[in-house]
Structures are given as C-alpha cells and as structure tokens.
C-alpha atoms as a PDB file:
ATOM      1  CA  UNK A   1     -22.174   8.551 -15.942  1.00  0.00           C
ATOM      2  CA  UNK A   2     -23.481   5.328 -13.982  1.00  0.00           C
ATOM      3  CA  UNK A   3     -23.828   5.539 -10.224  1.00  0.00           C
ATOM      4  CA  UNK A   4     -21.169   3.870  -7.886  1.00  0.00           C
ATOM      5  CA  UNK A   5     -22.103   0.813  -6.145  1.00  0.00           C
ATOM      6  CA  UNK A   6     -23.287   0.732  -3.037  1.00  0.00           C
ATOM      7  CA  UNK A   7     -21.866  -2.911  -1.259  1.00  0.00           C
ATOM      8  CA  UNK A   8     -23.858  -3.619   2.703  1.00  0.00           C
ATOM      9  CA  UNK A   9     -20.723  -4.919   4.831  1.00  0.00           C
ATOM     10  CA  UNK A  10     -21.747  -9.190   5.039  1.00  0.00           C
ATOM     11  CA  UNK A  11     -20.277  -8.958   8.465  1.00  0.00           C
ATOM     12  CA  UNK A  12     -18.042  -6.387  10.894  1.00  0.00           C
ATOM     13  CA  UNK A  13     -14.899  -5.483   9.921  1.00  0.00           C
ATOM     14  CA  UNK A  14     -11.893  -4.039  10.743  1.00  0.00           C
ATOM     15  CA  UNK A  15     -11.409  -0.535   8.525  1.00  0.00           C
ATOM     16  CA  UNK A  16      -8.756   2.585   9.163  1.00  0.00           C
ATOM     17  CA  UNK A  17     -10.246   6.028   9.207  1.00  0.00           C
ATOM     18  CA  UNK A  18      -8.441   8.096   6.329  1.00  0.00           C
ATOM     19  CA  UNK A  19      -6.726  10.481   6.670  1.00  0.00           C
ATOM     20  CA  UNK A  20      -6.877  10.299  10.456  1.00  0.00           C
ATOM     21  CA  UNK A  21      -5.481   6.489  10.760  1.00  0.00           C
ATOM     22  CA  UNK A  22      -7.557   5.676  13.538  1.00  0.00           C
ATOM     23  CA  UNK A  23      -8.927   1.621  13.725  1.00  0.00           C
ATOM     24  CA  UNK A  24     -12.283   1.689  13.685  1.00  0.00           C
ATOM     25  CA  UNK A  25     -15.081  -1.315  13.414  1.00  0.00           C
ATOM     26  CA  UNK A  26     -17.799  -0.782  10.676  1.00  0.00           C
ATOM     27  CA  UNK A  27     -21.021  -3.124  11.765  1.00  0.00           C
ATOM     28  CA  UNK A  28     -22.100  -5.388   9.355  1.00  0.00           C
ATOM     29  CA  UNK A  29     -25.217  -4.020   7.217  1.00  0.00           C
ATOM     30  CA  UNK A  30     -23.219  -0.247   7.128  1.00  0.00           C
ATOM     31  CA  UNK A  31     -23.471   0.697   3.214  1.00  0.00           C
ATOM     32  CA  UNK A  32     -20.111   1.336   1.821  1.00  0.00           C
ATOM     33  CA  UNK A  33     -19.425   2.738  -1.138  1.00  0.00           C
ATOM     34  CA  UNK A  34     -16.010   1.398  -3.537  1.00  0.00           C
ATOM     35  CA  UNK A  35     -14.109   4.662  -4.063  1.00  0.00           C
ATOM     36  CA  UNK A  36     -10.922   2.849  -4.863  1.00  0.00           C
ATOM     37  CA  UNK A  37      -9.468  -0.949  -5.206  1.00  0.00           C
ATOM     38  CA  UNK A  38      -5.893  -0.689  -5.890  1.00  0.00           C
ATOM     39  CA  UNK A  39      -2.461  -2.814  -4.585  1.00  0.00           C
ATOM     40  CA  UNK A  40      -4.733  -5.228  -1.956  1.00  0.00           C
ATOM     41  CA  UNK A  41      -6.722  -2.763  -0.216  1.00  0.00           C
ATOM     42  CA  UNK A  42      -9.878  -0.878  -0.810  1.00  0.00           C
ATOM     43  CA  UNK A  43     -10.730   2.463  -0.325  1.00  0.00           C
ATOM     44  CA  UNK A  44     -14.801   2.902   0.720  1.00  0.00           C
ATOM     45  CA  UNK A  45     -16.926   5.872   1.688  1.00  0.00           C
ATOM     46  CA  UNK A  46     -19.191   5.127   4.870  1.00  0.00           C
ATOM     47  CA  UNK A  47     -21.142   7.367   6.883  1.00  0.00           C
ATOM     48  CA  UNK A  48     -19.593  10.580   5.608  1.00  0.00           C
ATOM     49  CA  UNK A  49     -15.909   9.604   6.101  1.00  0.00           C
ATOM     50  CA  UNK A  50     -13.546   7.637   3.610  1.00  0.00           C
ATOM     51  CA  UNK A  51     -12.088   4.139   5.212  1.00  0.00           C
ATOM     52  CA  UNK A  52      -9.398   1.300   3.997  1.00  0.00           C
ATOM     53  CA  UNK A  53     -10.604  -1.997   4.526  1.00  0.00           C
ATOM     54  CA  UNK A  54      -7.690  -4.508   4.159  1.00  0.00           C
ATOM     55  CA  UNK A  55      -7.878  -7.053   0.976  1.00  0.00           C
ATOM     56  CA  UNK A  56      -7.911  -9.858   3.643  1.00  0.00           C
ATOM     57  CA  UNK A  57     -11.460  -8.662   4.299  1.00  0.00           C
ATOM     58  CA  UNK A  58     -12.831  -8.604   1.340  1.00  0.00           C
ATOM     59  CA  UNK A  59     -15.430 -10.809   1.858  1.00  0.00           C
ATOM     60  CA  UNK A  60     -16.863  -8.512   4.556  1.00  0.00           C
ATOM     61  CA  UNK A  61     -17.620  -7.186   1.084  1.00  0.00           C
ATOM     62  CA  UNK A  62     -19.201  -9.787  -0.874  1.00  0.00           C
ATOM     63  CA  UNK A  63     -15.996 -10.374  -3.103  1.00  0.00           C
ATOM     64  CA  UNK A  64     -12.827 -12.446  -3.244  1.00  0.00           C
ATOM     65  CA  UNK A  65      -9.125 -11.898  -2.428  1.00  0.00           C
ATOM     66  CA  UNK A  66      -5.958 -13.919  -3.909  1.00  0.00           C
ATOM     67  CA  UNK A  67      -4.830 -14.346   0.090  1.00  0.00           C
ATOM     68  CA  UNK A  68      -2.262 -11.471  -1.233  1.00  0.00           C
ATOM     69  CA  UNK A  69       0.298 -13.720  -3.375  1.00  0.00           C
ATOM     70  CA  UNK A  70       3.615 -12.048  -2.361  1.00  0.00           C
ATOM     71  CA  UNK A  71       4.698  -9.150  -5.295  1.00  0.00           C
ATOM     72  CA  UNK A  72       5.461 -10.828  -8.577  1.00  0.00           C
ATOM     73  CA  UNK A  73       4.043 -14.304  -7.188  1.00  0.00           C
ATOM     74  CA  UNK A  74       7.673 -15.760  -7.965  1.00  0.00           C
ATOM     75  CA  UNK A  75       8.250 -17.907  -4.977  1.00  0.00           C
ATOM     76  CA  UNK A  76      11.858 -18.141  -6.156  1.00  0.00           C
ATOM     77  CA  UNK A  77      14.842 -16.413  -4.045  1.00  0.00           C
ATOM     78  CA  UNK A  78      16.848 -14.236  -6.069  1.00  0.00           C
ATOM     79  CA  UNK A  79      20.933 -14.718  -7.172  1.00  0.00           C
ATOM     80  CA  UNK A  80      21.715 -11.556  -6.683  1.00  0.00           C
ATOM     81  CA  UNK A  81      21.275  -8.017  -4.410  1.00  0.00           C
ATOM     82  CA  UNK A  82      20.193  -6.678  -7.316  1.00  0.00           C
ATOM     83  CA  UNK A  83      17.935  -9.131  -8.061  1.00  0.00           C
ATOM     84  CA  UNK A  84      16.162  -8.839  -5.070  1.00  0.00           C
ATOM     85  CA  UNK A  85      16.079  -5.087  -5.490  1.00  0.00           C
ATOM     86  CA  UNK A  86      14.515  -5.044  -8.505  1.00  0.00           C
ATOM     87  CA  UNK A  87      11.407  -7.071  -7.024  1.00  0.00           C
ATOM     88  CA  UNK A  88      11.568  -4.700  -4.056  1.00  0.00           C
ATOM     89  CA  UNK A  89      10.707  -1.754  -5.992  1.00  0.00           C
ATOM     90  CA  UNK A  90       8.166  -3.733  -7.841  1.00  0.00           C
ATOM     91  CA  UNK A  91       6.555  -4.617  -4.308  1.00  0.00           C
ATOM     92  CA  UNK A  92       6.503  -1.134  -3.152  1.00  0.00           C
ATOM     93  CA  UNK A  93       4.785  -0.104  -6.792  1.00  0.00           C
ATOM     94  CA  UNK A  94       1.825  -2.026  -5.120  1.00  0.00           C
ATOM     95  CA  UNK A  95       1.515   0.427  -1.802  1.00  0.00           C
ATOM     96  CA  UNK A  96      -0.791   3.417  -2.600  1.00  0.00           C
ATOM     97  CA  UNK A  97      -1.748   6.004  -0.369  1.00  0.00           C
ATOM     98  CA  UNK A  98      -6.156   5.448  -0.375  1.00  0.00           C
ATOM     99  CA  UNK A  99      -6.700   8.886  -0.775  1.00  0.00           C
ATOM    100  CA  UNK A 100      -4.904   9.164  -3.785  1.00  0.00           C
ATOM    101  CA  UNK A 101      -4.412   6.213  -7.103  1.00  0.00           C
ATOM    102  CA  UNK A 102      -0.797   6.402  -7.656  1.00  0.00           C
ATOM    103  CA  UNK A 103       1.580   4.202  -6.095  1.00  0.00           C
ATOM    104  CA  UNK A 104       4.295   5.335  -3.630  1.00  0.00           C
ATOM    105  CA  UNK A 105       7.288   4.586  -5.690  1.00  0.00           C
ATOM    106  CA  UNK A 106       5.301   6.503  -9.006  1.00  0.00           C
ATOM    107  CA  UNK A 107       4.334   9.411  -6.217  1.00  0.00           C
ATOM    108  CA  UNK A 108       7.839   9.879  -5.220  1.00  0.00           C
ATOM    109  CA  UNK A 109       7.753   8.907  -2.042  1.00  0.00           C
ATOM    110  CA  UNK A 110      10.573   6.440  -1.474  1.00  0.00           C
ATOM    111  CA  UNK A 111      14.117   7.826  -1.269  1.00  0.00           C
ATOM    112  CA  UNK A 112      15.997   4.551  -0.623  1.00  0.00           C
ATOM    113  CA  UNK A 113      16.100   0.800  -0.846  1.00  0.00           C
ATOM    114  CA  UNK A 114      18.988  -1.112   1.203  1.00  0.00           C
ATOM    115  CA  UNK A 115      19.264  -4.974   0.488  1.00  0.00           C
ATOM    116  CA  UNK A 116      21.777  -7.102   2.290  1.00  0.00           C
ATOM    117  CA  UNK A 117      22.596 -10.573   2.178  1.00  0.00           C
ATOM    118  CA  UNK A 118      21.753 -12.277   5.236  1.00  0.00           C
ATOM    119  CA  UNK A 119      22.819 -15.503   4.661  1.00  0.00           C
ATOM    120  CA  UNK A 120      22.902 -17.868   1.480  1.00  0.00           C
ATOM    121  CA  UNK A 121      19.580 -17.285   0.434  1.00  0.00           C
ATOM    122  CA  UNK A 122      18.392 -14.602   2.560  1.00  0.00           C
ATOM    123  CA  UNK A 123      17.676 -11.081   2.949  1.00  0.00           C
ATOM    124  CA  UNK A 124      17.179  -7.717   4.651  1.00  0.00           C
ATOM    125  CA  UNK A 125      15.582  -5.084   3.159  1.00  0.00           C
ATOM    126  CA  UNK A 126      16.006  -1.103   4.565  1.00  0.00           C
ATOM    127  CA  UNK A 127      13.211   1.315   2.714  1.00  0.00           C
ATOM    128  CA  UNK A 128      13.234   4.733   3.314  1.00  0.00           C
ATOM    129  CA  UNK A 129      10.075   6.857   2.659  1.00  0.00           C
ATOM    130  CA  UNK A 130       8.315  10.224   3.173  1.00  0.00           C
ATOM    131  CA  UNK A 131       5.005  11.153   2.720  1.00  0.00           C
ATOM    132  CA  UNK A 132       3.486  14.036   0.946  1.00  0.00           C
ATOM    133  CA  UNK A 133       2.838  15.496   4.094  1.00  0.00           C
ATOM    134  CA  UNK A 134       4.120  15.176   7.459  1.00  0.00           C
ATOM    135  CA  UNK A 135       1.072  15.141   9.369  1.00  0.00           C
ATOM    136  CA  UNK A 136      -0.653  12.578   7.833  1.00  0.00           C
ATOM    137  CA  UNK A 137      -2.356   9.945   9.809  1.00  0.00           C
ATOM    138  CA  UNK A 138      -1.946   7.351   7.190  1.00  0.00           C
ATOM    139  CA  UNK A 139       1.795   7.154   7.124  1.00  0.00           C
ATOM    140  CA  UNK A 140       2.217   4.908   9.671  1.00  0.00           C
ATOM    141  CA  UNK A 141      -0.752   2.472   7.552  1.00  0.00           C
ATOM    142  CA  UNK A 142       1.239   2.976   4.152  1.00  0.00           C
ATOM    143  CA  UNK A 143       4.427   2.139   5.734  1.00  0.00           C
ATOM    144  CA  UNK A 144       3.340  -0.927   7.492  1.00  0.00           C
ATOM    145  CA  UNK A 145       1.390  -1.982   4.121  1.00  0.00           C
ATOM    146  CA  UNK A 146       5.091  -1.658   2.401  1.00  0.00           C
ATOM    147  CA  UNK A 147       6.412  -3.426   4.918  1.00  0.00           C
ATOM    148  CA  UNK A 148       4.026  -6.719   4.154  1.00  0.00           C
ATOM    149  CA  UNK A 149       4.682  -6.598   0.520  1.00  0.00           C
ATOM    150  CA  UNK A 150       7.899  -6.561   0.827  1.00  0.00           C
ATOM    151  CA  UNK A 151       8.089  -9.133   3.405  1.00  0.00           C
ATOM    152  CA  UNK A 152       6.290 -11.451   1.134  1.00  0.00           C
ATOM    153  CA  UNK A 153       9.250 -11.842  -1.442  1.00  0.00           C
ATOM    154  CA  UNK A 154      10.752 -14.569  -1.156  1.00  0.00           C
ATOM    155  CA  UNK A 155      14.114 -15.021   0.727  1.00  0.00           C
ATOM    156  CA  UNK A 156      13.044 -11.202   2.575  1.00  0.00           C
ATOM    157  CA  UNK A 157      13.957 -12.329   6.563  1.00  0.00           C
ATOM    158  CA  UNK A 158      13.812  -8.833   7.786  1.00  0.00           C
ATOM    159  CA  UNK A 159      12.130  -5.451   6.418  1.00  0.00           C
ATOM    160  CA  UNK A 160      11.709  -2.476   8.101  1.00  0.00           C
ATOM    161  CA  UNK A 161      10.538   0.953   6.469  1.00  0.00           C
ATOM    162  CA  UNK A 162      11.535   4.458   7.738  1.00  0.00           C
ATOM    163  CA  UNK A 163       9.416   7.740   7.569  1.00  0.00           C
ATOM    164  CA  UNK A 164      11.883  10.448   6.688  1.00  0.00           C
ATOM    165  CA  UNK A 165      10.763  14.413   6.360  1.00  0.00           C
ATOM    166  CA  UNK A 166      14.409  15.233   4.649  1.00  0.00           C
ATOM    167  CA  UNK A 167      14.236  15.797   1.986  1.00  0.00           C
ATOM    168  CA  UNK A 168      10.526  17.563   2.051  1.00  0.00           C
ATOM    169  CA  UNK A 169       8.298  16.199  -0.028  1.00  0.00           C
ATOM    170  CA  UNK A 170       6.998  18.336  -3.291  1.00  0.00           C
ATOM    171  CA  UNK A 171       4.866  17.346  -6.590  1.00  0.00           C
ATOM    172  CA  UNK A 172       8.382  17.630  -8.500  1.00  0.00           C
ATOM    173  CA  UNK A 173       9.265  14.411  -6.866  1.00  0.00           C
ATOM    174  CA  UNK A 174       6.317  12.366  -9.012  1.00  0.00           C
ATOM    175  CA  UNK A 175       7.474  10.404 -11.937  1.00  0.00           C
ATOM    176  CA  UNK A 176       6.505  11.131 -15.200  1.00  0.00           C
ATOM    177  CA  UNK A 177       3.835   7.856 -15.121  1.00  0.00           C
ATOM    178  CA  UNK A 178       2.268   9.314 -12.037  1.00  0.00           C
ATOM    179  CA  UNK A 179       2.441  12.515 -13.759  1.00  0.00           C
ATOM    180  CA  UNK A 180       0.052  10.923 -16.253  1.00  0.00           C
ATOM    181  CA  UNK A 181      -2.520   8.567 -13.764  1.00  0.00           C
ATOM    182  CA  UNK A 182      -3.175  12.372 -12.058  1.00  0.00           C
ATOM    183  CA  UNK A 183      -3.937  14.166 -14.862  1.00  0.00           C
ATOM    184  CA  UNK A 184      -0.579  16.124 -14.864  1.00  0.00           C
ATOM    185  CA  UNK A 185       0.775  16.054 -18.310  1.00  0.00           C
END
C-alpha cells in the first residue's frame, strides 16, 4: 500500500475543524494530508485534527476547481415540480458528511424535499434533514453545503434546509448503495 500524499498549503486558508465545526485558518506551508475529495470539498488531516477545506480553495492546495458548476451543469429551468425535484435530490447526492464517503441522501439523512412554483420559471425548495447524530458540530456545515448546491440549479430563488431530530436517526435508514460504499453488504 503506497503512502498518502502529503500537499504544503500554497497560501492560508479558510478550513472547518471536523467534527467540532469551528472556522479555523491553516497558515500557508502547514502539511495537509488528502483524506477525502468528494461532492466539492476536501477532507485533510493537519496537525493531528481532520479539516474541510472548501473546493473554492483548492488552489491553497496546488490543484484546480470547476468554480462548482451548479448539480447536473444543466443551466436549463425545469417544466415541471417534478422536474425540479428530481435534480434536487441529485444536488443533495453531492453533500457528504467529511468524516464519512457516502452522500447524505445514500446515508439517509434527508426526510423531505418541498418544491414550489414561485413564479413562471422559478422556484423554492424546502429540505428537511437529520444527522446521524444530534450533537454533531458539522451539521450546521453539511446543511449550509446542501443549501449551495441546491441553490445552484437553475430557476432555485429560495432554499432553505432544516435539521430535524424526529425521526432519530439509525444505520437502517442507509440505502442499499450506501450499504455497499461502507462495506455493509
């Protein structure tokens, strides 16, 4: 088995602290380790603790980002609720929680998806999610990352994503594909 990479930061950037969630600044030079690159974000081990740097920053480590094309990268506004729904769900297949490489939707963590029709060729958008457990300090991070991605379809006006606790979380919840990416089945 090969040894990960070890990337120096090219300059400071902004990072969160996982799990705690706090915002930290890593210096540019601080070695940084790739532990996971998955749905526009990266997951890095620094200085004994595990960080996600945003994929707008990934120059900070020496590699290039798309600028974060919106979820299928079809600029087009849907005909229909359930359309737009559709591409929702797709978005929110691109949130993962860094600590762990299964998406949200495959980890059964959203409950609900609202649309509504705003207008002729725009949308809200209602998510509700949990997490798999209540105290994380990333939930707030996830949720705001869903929020973005789903944002960035096109004809989405409004989003807004809600942390629910009911019902609890359990590993029941995770589909059969994220069953499989954890080694499950």
């Amino acid at each position: 088995m090969s040894e990960p990479m070890t990337i120096d930061l090219e300059r400071d950037c902004d990072a969160v602290q996982i799990p705690a969630g706090n915002t930290v600044t890593l210096p540019a030079g601080t070695a940084v380790e790739i532990a996971q690159n998955l749905g526009g974000s990266f997951t890095v081990r620094a200085m004994g603790a595990l960080f996600s740097i945003a994929g707008r920053d990934a120059d900070a480590l020496g590699l290039d980002w798309d600028g974060g094309v919106g979820a299928d990268g079809n600029r087009e506004v849907p005909a229909t609720i359930e359309g737009l729904e559709k591409r929702v769900w797709w978005a929110l297949k691109q949130c993962f929680d860094p600590e762990i490489p299964v998406n949200i939707v495959d980890l059964g963590l959203v409950y609900d998806v609202h649309v509504e029709r705003q207008g002729e060729a725009a949308y809200s958008v209602g998510v509700k999610m949990t997490l798999t457990a209540p105290g994380c300090g990333m939930g707030p991070v996830i949720a705001q990352d869903a929020q973005q991605k789903v944002l960035g379809l096109a004809g989405v006006e409004e989003a807004s994503v809600e942390l629910v606790w009911d019902p609890p979380w359990h590993q029941s919840m995770i589909t059969p594909a994220g069953r499989r990416m954890l080694g499950l089945e």
